[in-house]
N, C-alpha and C. Protein backbone atom coordinates (compact mmCIF):
# COMPACT_ATOMS: atom_id res chain seq x y z
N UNK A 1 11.59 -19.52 -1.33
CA UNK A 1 11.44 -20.21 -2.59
C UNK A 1 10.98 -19.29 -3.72
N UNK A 2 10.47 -18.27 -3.27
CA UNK A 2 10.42 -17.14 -4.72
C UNK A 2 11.42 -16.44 -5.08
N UNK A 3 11.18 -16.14 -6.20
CA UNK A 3 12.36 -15.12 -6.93
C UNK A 3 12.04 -13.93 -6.69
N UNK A 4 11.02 -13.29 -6.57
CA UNK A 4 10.97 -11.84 -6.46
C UNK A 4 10.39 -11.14 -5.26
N UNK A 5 9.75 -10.60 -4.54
CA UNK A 5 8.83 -10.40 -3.87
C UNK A 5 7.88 -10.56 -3.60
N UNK A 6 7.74 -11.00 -1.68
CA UNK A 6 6.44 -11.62 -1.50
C UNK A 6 5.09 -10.72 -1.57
N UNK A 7 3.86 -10.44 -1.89
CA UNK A 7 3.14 -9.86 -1.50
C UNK A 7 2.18 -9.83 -0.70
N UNK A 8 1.77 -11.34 -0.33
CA UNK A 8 1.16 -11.41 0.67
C UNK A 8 0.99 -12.89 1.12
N UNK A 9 0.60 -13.12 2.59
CA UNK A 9 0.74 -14.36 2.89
C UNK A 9 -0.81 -14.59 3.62
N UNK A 10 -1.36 -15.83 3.62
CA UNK A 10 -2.17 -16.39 4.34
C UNK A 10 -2.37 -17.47 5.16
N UNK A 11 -2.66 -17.76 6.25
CA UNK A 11 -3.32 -18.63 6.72
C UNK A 11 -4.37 -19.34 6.87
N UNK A 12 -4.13 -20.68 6.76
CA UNK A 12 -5.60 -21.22 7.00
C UNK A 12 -5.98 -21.55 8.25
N UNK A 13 -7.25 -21.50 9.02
CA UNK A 13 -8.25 -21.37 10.19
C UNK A 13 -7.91 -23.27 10.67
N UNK A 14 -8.17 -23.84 9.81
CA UNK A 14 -8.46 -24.94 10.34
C UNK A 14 -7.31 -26.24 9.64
N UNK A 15 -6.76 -25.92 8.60
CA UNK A 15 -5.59 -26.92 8.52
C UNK A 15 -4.03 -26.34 8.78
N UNK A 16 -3.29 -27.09 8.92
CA UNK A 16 -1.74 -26.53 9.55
C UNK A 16 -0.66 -25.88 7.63
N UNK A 17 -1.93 -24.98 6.72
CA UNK A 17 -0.79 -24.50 5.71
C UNK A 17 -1.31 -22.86 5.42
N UNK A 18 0.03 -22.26 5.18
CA UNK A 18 -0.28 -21.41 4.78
C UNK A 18 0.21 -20.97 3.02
N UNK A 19 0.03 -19.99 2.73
CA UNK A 19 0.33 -19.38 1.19
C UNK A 19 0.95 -18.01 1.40
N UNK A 20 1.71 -18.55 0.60
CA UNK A 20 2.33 -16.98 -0.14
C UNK A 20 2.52 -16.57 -1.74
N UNK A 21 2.22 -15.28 -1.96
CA UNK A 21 2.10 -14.68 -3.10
C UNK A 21 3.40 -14.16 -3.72
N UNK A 22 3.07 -13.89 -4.57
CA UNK A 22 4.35 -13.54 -5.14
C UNK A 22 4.58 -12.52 -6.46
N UNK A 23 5.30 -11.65 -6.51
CA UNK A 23 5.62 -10.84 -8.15
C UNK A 23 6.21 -12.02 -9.04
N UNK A 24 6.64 -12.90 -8.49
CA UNK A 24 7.33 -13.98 -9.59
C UNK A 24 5.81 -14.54 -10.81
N UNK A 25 4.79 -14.91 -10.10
CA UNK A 25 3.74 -15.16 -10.61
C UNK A 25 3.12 -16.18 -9.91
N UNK A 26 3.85 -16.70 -8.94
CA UNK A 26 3.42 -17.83 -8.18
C UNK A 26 2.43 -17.67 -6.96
N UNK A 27 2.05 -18.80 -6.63
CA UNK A 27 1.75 -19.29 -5.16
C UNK A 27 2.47 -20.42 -4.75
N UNK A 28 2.65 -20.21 -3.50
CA UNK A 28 3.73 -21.40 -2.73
C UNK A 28 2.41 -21.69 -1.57
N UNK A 29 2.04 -22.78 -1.93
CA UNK A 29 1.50 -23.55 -0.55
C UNK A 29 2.35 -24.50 0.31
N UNK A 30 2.39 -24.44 1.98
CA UNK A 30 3.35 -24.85 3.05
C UNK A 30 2.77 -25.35 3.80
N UNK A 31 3.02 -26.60 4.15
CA UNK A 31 2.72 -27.10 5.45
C UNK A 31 3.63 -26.67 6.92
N UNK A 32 2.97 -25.94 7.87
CA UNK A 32 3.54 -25.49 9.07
C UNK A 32 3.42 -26.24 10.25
N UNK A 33 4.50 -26.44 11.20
CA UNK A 33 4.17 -27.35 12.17
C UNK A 33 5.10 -26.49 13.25
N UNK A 34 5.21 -25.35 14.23
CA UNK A 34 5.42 -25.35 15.64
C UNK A 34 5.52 -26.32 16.94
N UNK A 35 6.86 -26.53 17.03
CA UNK A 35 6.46 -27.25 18.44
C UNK A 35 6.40 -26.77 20.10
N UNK A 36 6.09 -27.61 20.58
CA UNK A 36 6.24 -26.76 22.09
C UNK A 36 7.21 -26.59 23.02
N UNK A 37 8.30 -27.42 22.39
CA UNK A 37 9.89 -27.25 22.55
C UNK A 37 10.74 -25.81 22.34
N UNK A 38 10.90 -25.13 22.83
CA UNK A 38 11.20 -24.17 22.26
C UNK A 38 12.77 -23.95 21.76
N UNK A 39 13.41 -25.09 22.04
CA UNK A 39 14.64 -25.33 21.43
C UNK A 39 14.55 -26.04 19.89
N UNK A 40 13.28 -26.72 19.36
CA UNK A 40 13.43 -27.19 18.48
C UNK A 40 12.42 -26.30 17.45
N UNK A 41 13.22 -26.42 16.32
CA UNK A 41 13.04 -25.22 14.79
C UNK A 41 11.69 -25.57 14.85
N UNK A 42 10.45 -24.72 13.94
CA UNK A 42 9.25 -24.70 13.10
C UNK A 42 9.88 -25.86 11.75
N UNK A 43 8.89 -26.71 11.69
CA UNK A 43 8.97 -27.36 10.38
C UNK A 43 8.29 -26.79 9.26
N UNK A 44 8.93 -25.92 8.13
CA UNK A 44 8.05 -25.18 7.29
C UNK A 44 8.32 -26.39 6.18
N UNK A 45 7.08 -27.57 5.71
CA UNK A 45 7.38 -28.04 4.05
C UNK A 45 6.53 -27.11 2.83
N UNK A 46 7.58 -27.31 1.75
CA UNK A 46 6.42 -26.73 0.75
C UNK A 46 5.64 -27.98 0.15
N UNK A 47 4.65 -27.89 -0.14
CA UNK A 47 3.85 -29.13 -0.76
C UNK A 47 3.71 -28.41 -1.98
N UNK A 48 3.16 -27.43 -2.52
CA UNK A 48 2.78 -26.96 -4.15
C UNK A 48 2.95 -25.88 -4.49
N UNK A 49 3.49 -25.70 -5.56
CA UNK A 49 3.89 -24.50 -6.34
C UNK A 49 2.89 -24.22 -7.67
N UNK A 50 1.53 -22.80 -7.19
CA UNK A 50 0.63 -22.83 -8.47
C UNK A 50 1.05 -21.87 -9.10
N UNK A 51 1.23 -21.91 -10.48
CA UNK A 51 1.35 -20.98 -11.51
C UNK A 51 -0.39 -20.82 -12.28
N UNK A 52 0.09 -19.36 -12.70
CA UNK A 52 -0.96 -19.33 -13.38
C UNK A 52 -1.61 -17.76 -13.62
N UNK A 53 -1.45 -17.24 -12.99
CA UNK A 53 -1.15 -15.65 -13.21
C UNK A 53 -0.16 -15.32 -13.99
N UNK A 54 -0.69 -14.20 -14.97
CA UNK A 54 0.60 -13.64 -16.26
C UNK A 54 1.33 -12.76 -15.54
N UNK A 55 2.61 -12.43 -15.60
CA UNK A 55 3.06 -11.28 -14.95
C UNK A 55 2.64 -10.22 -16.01
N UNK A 56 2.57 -8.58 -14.97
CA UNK A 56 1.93 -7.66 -15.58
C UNK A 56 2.74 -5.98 -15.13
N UNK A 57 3.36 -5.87 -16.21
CA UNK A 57 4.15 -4.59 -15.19
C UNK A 57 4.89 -4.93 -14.02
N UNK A 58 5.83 -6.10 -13.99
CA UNK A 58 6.54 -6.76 -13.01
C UNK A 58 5.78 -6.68 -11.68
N UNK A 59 4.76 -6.82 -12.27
CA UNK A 59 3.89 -7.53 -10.76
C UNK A 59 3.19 -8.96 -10.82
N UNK A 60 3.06 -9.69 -10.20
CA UNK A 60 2.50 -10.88 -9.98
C UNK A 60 1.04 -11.07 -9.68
N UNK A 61 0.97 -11.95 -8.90
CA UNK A 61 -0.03 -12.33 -7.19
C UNK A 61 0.07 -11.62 -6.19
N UNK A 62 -0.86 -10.22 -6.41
CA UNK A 62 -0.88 -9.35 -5.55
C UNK A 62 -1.62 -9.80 -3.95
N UNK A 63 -2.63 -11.01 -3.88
CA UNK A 63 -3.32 -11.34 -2.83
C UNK A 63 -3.35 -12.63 -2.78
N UNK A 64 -3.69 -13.27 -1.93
CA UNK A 64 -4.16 -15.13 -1.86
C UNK A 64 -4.94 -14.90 -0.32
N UNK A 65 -5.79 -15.82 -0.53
CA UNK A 65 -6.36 -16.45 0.52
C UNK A 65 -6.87 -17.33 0.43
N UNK A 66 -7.28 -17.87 1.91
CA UNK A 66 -7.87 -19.59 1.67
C UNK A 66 -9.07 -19.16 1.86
N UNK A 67 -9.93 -20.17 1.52
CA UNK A 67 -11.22 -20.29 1.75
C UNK A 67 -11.59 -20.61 3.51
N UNK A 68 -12.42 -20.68 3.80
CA UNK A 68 -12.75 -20.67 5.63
C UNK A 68 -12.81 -22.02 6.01
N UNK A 69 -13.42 -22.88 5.19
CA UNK A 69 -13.71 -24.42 5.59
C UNK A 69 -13.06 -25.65 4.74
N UNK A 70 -12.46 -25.12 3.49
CA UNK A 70 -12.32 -26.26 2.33
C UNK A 70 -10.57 -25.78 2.14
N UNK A 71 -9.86 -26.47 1.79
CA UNK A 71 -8.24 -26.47 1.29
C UNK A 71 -8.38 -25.43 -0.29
N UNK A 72 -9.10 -24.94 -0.15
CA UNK A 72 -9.01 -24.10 -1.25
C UNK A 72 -8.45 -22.77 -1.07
N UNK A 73 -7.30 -22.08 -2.23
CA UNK A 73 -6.81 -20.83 -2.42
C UNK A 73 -7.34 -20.47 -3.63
N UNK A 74 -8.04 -18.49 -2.91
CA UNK A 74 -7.95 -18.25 -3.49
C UNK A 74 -7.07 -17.02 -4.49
N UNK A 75 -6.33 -16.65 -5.46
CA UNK A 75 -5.30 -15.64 -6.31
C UNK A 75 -6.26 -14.58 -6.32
N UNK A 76 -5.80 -13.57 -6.31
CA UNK A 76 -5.88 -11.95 -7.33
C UNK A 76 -4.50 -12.04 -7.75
N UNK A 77 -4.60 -11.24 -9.61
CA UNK A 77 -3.25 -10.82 -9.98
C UNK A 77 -2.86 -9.73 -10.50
N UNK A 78 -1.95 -9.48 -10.95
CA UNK A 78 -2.09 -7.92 -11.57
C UNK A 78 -2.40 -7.95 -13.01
N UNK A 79 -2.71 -9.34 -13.26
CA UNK A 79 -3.13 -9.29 -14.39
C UNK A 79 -4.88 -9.34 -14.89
N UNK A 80 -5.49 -8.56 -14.22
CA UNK A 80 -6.89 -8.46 -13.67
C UNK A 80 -7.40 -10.02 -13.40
N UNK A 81 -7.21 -10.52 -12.96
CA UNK A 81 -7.98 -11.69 -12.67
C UNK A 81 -8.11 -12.66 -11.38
N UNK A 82 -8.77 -13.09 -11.32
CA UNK A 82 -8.41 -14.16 -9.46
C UNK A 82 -9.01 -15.72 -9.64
N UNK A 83 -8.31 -16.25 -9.42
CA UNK A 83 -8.00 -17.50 -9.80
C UNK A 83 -8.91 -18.67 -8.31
N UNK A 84 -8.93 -19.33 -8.45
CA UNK A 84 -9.48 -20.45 -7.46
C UNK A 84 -8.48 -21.78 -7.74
N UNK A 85 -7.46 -22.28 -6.80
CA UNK A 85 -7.20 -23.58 -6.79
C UNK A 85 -7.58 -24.26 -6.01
N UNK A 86 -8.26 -25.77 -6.44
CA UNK A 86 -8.74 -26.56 -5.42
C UNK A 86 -7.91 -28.05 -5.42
């Protein structure tokens, strides 16, 4: 779902989503679901797309991570700054 390159991805510890970063300027948050079938696909949904980082020298969202206990991500960008979505 991004346009440019990913830069980094995360997981969260205790709910089933992860994030990915992006040079576009984005974050893509996903709900992941594996089953134990091994004939049947991973269900990857996207649930939210955060903007909010400026692009900077065609770079984006150089980092994301979640927080350890709460549904919170957090951004670094290349536009000096790091963001918190809750």
């Amino acid at each position: 779902h991004h346009k440019k390159a990913v830069r980094s991805v995360a997981y969260h510890r205790g709910y089933p989503l992860f994030a990915s970063a992006s040079d576009d300027g984005s974050v893509i948050i996903c709900h992941g679901t594996v089953y134990n079938d091994l004939l049947q696909n991973p269900l990857i949904v996207p649930v939210k797309v955060l903007r909010g980082h400026v692009i900077t020298h065609d770079l984006g969202v150089l980092d994301v991570t979640f927080h350890p206990t709460q549904p919170w991500v957090f951004s670094s960008g290349a536009d000096a700054t790091i963001r918190l979505f809750t």
